[in-house]
C-alpha atoms as a PDB file:
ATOM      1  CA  UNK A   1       1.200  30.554 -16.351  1.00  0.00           C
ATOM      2  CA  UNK A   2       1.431  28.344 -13.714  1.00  0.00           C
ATOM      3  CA  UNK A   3       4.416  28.860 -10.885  1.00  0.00           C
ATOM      4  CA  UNK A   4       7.840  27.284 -11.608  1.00  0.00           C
ATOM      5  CA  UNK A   5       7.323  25.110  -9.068  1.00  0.00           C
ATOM      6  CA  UNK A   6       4.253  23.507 -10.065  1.00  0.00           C
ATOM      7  CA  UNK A   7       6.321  22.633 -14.190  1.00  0.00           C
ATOM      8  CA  UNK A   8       8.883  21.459 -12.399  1.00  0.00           C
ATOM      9  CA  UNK A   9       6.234  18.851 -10.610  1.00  0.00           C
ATOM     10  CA  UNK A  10       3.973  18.317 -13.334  1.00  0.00           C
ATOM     11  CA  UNK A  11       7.172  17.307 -15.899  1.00  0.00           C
ATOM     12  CA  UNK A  12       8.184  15.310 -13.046  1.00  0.00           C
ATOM     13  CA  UNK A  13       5.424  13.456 -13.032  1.00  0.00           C
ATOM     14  CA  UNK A  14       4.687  13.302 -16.766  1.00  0.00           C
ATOM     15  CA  UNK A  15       7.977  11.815 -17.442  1.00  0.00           C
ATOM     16  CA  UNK A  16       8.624   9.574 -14.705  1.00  0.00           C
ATOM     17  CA  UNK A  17      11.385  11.423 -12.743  1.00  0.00           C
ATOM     18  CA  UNK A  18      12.139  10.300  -9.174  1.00  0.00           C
ATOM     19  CA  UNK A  19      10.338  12.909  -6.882  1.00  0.00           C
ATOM     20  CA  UNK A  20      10.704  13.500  -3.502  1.00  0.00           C
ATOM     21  CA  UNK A  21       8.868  16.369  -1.836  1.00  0.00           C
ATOM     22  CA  UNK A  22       8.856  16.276   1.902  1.00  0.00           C
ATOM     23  CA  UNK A  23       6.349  19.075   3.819  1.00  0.00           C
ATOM     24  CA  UNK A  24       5.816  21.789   1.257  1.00  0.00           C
ATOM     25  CA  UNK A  25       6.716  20.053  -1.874  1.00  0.00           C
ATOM     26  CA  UNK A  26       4.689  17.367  -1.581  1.00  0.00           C
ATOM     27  CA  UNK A  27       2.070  19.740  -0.581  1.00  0.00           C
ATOM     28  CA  UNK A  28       2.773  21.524  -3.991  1.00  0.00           C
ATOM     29  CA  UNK A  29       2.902  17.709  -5.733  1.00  0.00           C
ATOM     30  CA  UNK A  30      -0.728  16.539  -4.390  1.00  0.00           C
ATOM     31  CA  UNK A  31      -2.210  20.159  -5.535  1.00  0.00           C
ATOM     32  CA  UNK A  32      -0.452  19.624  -9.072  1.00  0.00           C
ATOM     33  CA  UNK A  33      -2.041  16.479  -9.502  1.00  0.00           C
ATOM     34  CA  UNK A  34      -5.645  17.946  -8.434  1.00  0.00           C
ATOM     35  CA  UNK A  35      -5.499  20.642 -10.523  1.00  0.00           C
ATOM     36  CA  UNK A  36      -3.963  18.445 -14.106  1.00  0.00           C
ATOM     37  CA  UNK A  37      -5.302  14.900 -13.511  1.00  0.00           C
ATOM     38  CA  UNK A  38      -8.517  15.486 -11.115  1.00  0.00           C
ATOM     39  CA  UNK A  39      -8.791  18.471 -13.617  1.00  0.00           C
ATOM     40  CA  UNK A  40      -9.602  20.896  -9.678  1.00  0.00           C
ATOM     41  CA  UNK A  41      -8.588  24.103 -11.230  1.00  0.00           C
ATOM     42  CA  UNK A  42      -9.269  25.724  -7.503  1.00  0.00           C
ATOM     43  CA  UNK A  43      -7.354  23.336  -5.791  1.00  0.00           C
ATOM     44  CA  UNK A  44      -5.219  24.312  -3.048  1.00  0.00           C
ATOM     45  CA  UNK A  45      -3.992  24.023   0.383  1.00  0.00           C
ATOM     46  CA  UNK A  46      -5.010  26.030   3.575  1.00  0.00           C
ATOM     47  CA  UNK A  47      -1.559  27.128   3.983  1.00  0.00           C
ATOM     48  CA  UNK A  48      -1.196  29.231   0.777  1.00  0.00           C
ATOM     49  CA  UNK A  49      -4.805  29.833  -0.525  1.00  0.00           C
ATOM     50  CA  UNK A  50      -7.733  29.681   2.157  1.00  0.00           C
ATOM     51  CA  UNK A  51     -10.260  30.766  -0.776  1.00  0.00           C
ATOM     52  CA  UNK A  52      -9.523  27.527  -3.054  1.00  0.00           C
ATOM     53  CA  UNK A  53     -10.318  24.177  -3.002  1.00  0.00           C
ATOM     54  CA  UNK A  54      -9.164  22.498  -0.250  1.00  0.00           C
ATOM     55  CA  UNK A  55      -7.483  19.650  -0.715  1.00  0.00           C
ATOM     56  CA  UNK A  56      -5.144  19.654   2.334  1.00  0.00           C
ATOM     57  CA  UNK A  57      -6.298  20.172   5.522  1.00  0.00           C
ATOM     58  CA  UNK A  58      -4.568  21.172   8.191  1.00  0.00           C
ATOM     59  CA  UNK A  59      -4.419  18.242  11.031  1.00  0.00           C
ATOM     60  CA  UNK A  60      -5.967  20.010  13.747  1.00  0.00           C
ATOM     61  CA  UNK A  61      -9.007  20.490  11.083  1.00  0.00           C
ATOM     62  CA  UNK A  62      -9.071  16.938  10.580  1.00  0.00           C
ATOM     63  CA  UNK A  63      -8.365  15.949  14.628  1.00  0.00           C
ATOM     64  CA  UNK A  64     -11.563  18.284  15.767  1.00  0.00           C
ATOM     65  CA  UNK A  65      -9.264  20.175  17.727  1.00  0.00           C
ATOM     66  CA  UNK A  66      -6.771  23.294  17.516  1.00  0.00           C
ATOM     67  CA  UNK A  67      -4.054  21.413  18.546  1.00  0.00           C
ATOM     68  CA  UNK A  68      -4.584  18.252  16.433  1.00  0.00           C
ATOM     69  CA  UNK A  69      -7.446  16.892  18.945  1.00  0.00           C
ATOM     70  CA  UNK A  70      -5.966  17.739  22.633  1.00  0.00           C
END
């Protein structure tokens, strides 16, 4: 079974409640809709799970740079 967190999302979603998830829930929201839409079982975020799917990526990944580019 999937963590609370995640039901609480996915019912969210499934029956049109207003959600709001700022930094780590809407972290949790994107990987919830990877894994049960996109069907990404593995999906994950760098933050929690560096062995999944990454579907997050930390900035300084994306910038080329440790510190987001500098």
């Amino acid at each position: 079974m999937p963590p609370a967190r995640f039901i609480a999302i996915r019912y969210a979603r499934e029956n049109s409640v207003p959600f709001l998830g700022t930094c780590g829930g809407f972290q949790h929201a994107i990987v919830e809709y990877a894994r049960n839409v996109l069907g990404w079982q593995d999906a994950a975020h760098a933050e929690t799970d560096s062995e999944g799917r990454m579907v997050i990526a930390p900035a300084e990944l994306l910038a080329g740079g440790e510190n987001g580019g500098d």
